[in-house]
N, C-alpha and C. Protein backbone atom coordinates (compact mmCIF):
# COMPACT_ATOMS: atom_id res chain seq x y z
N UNK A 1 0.84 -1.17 0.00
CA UNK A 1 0.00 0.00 0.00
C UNK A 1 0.89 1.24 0.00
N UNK A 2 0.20 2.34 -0.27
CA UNK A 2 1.45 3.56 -0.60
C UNK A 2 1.13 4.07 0.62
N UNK A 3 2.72 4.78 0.32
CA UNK A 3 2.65 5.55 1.61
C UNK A 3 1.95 6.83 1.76
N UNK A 4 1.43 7.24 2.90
CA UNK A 4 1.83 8.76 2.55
C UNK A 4 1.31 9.67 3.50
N UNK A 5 1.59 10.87 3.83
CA UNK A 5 1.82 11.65 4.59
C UNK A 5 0.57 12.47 5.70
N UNK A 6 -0.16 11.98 6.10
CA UNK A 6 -0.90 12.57 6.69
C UNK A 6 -1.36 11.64 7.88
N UNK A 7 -2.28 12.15 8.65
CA UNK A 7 -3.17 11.04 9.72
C UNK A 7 -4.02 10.43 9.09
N UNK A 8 -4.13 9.26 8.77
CA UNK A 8 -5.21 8.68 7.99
C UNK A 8 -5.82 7.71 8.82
N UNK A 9 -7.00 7.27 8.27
CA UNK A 9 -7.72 5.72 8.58
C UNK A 9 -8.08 5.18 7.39
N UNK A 10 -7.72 3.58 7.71
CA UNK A 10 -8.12 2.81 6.65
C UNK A 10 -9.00 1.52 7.16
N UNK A 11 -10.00 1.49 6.61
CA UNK A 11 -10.70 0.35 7.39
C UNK A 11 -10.24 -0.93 6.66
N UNK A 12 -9.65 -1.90 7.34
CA UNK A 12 -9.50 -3.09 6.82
C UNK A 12 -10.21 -3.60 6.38
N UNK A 13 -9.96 -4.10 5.14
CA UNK A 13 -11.25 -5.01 4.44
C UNK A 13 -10.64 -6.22 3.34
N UNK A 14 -11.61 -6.62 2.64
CA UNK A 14 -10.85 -7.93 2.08
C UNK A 14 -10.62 -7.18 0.83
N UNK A 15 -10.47 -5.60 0.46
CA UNK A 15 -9.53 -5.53 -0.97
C UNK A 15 -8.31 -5.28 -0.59
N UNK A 16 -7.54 -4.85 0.38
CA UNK A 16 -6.43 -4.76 0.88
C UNK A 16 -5.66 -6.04 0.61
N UNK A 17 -4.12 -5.31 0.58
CA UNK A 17 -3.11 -6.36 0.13
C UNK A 17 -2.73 -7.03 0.95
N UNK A 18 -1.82 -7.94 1.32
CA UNK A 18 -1.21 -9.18 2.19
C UNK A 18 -0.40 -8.26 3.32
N UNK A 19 -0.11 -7.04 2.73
CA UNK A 19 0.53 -6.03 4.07
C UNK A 19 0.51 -4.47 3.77
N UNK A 20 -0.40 -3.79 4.59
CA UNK A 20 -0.38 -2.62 4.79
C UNK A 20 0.42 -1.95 5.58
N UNK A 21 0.24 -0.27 5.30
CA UNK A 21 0.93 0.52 6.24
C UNK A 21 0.79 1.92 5.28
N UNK A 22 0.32 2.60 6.46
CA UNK A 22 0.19 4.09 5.89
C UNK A 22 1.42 5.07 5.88
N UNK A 23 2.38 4.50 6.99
CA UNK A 23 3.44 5.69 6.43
C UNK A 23 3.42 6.39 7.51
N UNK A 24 3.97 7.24 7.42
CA UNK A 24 4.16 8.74 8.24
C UNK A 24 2.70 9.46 8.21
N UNK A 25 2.48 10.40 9.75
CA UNK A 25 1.34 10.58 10.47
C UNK A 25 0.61 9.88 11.23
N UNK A 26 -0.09 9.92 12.18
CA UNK A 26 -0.65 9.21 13.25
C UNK A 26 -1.74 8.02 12.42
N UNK A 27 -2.05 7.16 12.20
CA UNK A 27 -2.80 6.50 11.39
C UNK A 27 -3.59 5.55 12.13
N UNK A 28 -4.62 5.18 11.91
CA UNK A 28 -6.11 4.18 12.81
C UNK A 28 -6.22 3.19 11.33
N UNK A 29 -6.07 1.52 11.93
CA UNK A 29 -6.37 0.90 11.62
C UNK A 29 -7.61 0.10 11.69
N UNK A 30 -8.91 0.14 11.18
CA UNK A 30 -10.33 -0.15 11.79
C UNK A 30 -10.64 -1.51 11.17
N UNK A 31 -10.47 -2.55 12.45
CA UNK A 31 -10.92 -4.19 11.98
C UNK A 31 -12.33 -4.86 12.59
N UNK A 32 -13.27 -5.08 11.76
CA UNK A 32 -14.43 -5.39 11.98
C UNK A 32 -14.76 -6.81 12.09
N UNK A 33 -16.00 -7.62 12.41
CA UNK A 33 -15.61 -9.22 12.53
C UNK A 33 -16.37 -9.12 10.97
N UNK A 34 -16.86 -8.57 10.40
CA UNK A 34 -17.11 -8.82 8.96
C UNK A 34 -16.64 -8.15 8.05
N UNK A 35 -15.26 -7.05 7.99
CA UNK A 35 -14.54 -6.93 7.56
C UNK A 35 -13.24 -7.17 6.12
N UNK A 36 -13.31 -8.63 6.85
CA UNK A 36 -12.23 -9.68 6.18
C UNK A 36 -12.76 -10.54 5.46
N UNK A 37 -12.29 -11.21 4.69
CA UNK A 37 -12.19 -12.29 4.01
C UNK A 37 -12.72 -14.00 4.63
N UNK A 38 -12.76 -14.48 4.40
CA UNK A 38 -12.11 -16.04 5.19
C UNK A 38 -11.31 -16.29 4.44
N UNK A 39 -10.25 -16.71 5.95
CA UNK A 39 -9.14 -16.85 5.39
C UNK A 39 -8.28 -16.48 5.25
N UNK A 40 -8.39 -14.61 5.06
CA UNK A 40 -7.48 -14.03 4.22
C UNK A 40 -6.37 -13.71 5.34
N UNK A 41 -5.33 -13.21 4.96
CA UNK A 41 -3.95 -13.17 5.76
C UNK A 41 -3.48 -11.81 5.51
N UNK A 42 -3.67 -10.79 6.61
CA UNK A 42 -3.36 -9.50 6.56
C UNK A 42 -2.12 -9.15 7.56
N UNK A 43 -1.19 -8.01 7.43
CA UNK A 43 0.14 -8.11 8.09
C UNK A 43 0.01 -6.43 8.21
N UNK A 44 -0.39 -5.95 9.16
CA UNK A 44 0.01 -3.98 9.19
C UNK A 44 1.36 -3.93 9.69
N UNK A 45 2.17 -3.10 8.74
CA UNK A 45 3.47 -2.90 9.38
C UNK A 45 3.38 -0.94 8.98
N UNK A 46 3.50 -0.55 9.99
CA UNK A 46 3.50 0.57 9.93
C UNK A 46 4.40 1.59 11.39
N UNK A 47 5.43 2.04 11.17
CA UNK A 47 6.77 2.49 12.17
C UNK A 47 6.61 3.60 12.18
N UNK A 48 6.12 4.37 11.55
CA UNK A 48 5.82 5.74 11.65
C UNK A 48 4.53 6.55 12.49
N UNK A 49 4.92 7.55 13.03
CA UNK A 49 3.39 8.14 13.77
C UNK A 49 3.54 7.17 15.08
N UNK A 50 1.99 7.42 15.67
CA UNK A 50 1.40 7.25 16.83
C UNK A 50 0.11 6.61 16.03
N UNK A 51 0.04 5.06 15.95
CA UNK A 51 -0.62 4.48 15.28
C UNK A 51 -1.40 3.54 16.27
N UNK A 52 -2.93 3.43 15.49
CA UNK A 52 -3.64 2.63 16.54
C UNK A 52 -4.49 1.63 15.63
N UNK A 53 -4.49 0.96 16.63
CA UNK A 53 -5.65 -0.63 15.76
C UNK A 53 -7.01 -0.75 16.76
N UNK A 54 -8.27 -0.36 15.76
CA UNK A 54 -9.69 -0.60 16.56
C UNK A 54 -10.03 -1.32 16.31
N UNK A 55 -10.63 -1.79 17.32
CA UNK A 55 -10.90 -3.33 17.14
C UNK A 55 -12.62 -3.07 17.43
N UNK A 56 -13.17 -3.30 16.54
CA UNK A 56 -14.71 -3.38 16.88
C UNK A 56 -15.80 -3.88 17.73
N UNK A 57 -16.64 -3.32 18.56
CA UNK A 57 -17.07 -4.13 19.32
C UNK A 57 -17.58 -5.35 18.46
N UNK A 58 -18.05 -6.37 18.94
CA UNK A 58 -18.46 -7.73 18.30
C UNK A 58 -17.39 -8.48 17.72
N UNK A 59 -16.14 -7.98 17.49
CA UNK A 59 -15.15 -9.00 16.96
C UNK A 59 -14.80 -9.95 17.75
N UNK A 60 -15.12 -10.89 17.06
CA UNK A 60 -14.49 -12.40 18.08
C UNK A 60 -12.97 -12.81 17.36
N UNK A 61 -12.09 -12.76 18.16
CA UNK A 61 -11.02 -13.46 18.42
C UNK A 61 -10.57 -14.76 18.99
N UNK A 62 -10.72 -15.29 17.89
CA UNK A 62 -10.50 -17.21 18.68
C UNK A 62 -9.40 -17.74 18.86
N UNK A 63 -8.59 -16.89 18.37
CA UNK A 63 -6.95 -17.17 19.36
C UNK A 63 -5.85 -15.62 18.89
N UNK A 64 -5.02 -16.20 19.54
CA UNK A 64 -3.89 -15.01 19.49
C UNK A 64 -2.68 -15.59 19.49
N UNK A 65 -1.87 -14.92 18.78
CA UNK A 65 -0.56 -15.42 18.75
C UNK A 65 0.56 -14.38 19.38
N UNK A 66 1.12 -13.99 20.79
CA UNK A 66 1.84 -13.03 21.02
C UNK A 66 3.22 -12.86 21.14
N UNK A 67 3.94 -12.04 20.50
CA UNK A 67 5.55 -12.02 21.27
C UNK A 67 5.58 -10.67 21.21
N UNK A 68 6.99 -10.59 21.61
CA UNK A 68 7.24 -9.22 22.09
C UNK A 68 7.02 -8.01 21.58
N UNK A 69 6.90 -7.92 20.18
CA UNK A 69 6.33 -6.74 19.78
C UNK A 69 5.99 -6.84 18.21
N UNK A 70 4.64 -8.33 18.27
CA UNK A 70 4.14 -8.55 17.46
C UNK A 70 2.71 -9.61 17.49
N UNK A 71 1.82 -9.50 17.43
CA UNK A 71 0.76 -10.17 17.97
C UNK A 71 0.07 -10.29 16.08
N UNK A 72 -0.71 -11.33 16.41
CA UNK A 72 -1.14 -12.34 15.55
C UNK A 72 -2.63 -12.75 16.28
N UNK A 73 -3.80 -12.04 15.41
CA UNK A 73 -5.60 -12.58 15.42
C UNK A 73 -5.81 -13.19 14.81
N UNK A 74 -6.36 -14.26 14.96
CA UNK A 74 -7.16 -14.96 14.21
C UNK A 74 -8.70 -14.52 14.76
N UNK A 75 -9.38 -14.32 13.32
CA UNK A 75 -10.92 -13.89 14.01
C UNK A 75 -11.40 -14.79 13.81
N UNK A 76 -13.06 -15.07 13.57
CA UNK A 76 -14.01 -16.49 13.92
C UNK A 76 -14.31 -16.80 12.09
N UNK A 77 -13.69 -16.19 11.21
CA UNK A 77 -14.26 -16.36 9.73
C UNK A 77 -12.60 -17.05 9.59
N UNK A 78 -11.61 -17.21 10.37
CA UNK A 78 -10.49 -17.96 10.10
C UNK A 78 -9.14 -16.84 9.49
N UNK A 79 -9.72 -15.26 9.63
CA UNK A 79 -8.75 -14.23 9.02
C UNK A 79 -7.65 -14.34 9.81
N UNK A 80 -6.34 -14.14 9.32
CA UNK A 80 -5.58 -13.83 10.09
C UNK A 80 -4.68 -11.83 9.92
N UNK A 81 -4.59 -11.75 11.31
CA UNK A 81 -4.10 -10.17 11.36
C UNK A 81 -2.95 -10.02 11.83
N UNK A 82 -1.68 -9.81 11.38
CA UNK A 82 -0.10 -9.87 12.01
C UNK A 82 -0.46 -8.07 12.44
N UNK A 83 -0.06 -7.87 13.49
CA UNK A 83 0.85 -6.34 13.95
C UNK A 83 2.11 -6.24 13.69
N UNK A 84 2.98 -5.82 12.97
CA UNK A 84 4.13 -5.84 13.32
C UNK A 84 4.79 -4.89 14.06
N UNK A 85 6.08 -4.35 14.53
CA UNK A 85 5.74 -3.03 15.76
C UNK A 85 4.45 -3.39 16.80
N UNK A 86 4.20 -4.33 17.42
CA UNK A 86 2.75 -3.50 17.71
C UNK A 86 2.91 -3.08 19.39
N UNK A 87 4.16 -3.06 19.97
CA UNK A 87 4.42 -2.19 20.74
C UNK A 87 4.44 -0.58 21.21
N UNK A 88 4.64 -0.42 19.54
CA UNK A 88 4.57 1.33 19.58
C UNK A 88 3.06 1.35 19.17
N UNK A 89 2.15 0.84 18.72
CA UNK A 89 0.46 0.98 18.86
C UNK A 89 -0.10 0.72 20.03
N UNK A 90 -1.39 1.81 19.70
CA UNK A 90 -2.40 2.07 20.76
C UNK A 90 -3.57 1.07 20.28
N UNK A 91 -4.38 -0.09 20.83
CA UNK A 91 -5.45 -0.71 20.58
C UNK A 91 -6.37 -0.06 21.41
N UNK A 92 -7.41 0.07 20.52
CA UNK A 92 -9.01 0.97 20.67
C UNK A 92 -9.94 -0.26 20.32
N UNK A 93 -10.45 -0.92 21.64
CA UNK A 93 -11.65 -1.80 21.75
C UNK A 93 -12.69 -0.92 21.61
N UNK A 94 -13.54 -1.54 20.83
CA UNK A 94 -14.89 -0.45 20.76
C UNK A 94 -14.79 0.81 20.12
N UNK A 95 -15.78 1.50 20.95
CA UNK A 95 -15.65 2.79 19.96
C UNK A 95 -16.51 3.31 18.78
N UNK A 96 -16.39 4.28 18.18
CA UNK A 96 -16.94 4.93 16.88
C UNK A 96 -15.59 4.59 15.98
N UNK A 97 -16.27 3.90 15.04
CA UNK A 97 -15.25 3.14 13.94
C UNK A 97 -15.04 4.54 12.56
N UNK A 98 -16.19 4.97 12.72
CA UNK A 98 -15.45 6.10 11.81
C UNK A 98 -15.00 7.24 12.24
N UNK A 99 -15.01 8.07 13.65
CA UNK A 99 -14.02 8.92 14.45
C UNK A 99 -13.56 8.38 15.27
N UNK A 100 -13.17 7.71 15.75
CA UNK A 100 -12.64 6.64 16.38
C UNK A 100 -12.49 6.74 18.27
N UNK A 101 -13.44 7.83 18.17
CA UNK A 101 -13.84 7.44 19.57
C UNK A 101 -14.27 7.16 20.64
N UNK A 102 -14.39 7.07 21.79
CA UNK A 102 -14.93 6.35 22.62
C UNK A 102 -14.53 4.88 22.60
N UNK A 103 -14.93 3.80 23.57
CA UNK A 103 -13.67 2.83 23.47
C UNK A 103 -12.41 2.85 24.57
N UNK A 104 -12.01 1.84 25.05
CA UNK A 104 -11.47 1.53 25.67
C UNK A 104 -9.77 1.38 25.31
N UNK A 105 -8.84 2.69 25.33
CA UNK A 105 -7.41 2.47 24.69
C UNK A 105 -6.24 2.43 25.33
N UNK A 106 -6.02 1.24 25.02
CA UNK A 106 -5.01 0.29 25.93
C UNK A 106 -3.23 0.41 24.77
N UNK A 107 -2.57 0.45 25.62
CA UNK A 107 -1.15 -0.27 25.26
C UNK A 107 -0.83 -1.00 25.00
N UNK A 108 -0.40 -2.03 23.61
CA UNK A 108 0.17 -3.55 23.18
C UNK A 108 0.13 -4.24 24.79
N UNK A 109 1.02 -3.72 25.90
CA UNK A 109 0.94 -4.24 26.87
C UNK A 109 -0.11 -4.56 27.26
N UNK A 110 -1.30 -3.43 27.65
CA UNK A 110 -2.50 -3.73 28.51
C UNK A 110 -3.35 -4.26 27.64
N UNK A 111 -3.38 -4.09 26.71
CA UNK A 111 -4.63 -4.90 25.48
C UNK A 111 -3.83 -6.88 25.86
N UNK A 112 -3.08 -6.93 25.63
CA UNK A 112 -2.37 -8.27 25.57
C UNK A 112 -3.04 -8.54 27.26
N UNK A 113 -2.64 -8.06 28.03
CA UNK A 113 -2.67 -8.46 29.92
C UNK A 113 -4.29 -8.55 30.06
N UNK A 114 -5.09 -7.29 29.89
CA UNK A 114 -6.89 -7.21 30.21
C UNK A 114 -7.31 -7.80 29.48
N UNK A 115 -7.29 -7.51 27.85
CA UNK A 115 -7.87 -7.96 26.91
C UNK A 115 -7.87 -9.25 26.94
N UNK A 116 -6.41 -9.89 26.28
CA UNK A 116 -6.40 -11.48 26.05
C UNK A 116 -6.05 -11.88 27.09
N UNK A 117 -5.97 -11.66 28.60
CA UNK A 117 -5.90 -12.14 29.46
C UNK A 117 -4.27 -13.27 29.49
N UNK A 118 -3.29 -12.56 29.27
CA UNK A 118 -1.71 -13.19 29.14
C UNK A 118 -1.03 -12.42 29.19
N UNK A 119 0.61 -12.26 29.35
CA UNK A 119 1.26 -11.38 29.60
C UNK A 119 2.33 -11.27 28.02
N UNK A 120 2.68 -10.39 28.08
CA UNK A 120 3.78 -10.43 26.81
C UNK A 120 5.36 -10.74 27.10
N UNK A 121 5.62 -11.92 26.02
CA UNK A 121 6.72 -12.57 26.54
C UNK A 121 8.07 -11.60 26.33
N UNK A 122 9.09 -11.89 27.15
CA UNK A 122 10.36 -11.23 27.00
C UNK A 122 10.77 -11.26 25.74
N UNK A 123 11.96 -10.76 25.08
CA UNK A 123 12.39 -9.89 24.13
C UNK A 123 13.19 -11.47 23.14
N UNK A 124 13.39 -12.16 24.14
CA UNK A 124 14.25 -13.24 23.20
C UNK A 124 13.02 -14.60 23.51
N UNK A 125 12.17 -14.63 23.90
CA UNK A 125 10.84 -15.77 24.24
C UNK A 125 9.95 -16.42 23.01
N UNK A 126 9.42 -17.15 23.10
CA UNK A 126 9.11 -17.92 22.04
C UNK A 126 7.75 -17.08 21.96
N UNK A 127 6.93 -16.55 21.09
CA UNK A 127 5.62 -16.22 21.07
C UNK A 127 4.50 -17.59 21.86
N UNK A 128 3.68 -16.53 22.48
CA UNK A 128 2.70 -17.37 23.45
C UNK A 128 1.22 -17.28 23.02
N UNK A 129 0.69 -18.59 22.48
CA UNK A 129 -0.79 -18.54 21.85
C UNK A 129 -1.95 -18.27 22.94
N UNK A 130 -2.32 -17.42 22.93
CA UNK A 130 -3.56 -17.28 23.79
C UNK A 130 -5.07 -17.61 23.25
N UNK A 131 -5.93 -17.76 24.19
CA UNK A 131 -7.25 -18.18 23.88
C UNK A 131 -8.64 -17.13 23.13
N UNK A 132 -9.59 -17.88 23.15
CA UNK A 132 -10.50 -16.76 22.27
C UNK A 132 -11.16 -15.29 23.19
N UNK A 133 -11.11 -14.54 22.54
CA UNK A 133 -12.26 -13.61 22.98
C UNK A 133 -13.34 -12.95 22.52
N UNK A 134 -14.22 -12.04 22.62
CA UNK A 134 -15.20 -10.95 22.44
C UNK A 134 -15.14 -10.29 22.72
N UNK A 135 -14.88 -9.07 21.81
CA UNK A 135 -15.13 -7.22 22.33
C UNK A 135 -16.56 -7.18 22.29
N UNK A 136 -16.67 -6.54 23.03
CA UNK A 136 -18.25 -6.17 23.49
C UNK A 136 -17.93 -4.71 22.88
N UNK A 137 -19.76 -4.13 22.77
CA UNK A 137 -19.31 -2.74 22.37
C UNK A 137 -18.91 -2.00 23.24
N UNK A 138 -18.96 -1.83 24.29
CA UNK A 138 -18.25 -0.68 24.96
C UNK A 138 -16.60 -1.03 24.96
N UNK A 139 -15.93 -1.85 24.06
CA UNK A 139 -14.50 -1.86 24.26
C UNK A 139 -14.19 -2.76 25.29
N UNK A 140 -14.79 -3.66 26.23
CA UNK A 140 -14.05 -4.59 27.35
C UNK A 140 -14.19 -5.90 26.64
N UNK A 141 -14.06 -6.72 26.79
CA UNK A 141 -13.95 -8.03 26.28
C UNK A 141 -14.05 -9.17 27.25
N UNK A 142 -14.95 -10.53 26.62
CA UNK A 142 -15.13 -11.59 27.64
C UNK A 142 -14.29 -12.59 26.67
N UNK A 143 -13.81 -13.28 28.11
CA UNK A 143 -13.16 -14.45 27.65
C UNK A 143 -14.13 -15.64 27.50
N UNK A 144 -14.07 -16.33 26.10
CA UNK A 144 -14.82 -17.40 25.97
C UNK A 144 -14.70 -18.65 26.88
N UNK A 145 -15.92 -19.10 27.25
CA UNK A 145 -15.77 -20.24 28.45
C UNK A 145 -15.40 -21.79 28.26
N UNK A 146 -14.64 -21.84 28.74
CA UNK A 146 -14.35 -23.60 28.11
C UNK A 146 -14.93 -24.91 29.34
N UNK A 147 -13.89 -25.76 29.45
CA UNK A 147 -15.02 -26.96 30.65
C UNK A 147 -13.88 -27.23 31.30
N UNK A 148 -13.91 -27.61 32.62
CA UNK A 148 -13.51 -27.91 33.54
C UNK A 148 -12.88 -29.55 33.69
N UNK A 149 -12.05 -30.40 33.40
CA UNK A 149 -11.49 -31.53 33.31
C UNK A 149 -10.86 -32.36 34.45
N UNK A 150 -10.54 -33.16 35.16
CA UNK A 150 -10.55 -33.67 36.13
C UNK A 150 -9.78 -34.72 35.94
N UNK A 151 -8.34 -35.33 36.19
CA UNK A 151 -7.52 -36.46 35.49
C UNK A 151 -7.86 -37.13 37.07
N UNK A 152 -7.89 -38.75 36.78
CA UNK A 152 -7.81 -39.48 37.74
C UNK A 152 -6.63 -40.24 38.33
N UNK A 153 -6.10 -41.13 38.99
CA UNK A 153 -5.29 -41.94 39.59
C UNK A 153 -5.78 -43.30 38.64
N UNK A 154 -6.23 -43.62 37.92
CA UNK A 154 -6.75 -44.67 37.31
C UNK A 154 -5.44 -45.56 36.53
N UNK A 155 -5.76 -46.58 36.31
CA UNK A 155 -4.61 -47.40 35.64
C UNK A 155 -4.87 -47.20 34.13
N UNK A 156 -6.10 -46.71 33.62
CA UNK A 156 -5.94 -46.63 32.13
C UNK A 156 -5.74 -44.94 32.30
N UNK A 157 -5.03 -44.74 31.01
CA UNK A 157 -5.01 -43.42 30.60
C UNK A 157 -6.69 -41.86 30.17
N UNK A 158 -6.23 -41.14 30.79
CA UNK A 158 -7.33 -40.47 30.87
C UNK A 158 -6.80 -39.55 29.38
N UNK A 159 -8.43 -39.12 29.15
CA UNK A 159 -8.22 -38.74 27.72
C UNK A 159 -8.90 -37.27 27.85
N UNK A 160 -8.31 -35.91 27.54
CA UNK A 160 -9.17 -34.99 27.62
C UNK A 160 -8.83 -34.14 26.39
N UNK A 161 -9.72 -33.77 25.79
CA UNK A 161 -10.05 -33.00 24.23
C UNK A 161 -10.73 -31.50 24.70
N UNK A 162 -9.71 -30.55 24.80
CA UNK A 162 -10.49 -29.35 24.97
C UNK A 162 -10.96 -28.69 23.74
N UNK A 163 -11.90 -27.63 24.12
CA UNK A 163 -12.40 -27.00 23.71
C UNK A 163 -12.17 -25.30 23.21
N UNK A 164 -12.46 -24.39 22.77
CA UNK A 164 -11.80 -23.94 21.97
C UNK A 164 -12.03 -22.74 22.95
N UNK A 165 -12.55 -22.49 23.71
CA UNK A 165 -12.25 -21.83 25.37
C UNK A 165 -11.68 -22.11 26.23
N UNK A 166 -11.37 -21.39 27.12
CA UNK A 166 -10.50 -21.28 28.46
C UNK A 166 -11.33 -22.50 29.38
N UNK A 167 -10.20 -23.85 29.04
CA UNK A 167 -10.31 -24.80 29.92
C UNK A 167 -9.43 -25.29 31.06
N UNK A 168 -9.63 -25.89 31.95
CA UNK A 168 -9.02 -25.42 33.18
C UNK A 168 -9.11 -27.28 33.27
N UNK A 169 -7.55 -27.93 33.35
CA UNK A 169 -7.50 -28.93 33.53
C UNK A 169 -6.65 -29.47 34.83
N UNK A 170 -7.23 -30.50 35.70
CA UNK A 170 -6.36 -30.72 37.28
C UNK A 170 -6.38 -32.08 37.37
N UNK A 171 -5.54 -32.73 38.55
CA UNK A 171 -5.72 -34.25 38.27
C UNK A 171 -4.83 -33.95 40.26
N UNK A 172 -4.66 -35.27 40.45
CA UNK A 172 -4.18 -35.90 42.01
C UNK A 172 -2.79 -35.49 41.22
């Protein structure tokens, strides 16, 4: 995508190329859960400005992929969204998608910690997959619920198949 010089917004959508970036000036990236493609594989790399990614209320996020200053969505149509930088971005849950405000705006840090509920790994760490969520419209987000699993002392092997929510597995 070209560059170029001003504060812009671009709402992500499925005519966009495999990697954007506006360039120089403060720039808002606006991702919707119907937005995208299925499927499609989008990468914002953008180093310039004071740049932010809104995330719409209703977008479901069914996993995350995080490292240190690059996070990876997968939404519920199977899109995938790379940040690159996304340390120096501001994430805007919720909100007015075409002035972009109101909404809840968090730091790569605090969007990663409240939001997806995980911490962001150190600088040399392997990226850490986190679980699904929902922005609600006011910008907060619930974590999807998974089931509760229970391993026994038994002589045959216990078998547990989670689910694509936050499951919580314990045993003796």
């Amino acid at each position: 995508m070209a560059t170029t010089d001003g504060n812009n917004t671009l709402f992500l959508d499925a005519s966009n190329p495999g990697t954007v970036g506006l360039g120089l000036g403060n720039d808002r990236y606006v991702l919707s859960n119907t937005s995208l493609a299925a499927n499609q594989t989008l990468t914002i790399s953008d180093a310039d400005g004071a740049n932010t990614l809104q995330l719409v209320g209703g977008l479901t996020i069914t996993s995350s992929l995080v490292s240190n200053n690059a996070i990876q969505l997968t939404l519920s149509n199977g899109a995938k969204v790379s940040v690159l930088g996304a340390s120096t971005f501001t994430f805007l849950t919720g909100g007015d998608a075409f002035s972009g405000t109101g909404g809840v705006s968090q730091t790569f840090s605090q969007f990663v910690t409240v939001a997806l509920g995980a911490t962001v790994p150190a600088a040399n760490a392997a990226a850490v997959p986190v679980g699904p969520v929902t922005l609600v419209s006011g910008g907060t987000t619930t974590p999807s619920t998974g089931q509760t699993f229970t391993l026994t002392n038994s002589a045959t092997a216990d078998t547990v198949i989670g689910t694509t929510g936050n499951d919580t597995v314990s045993g003796p």
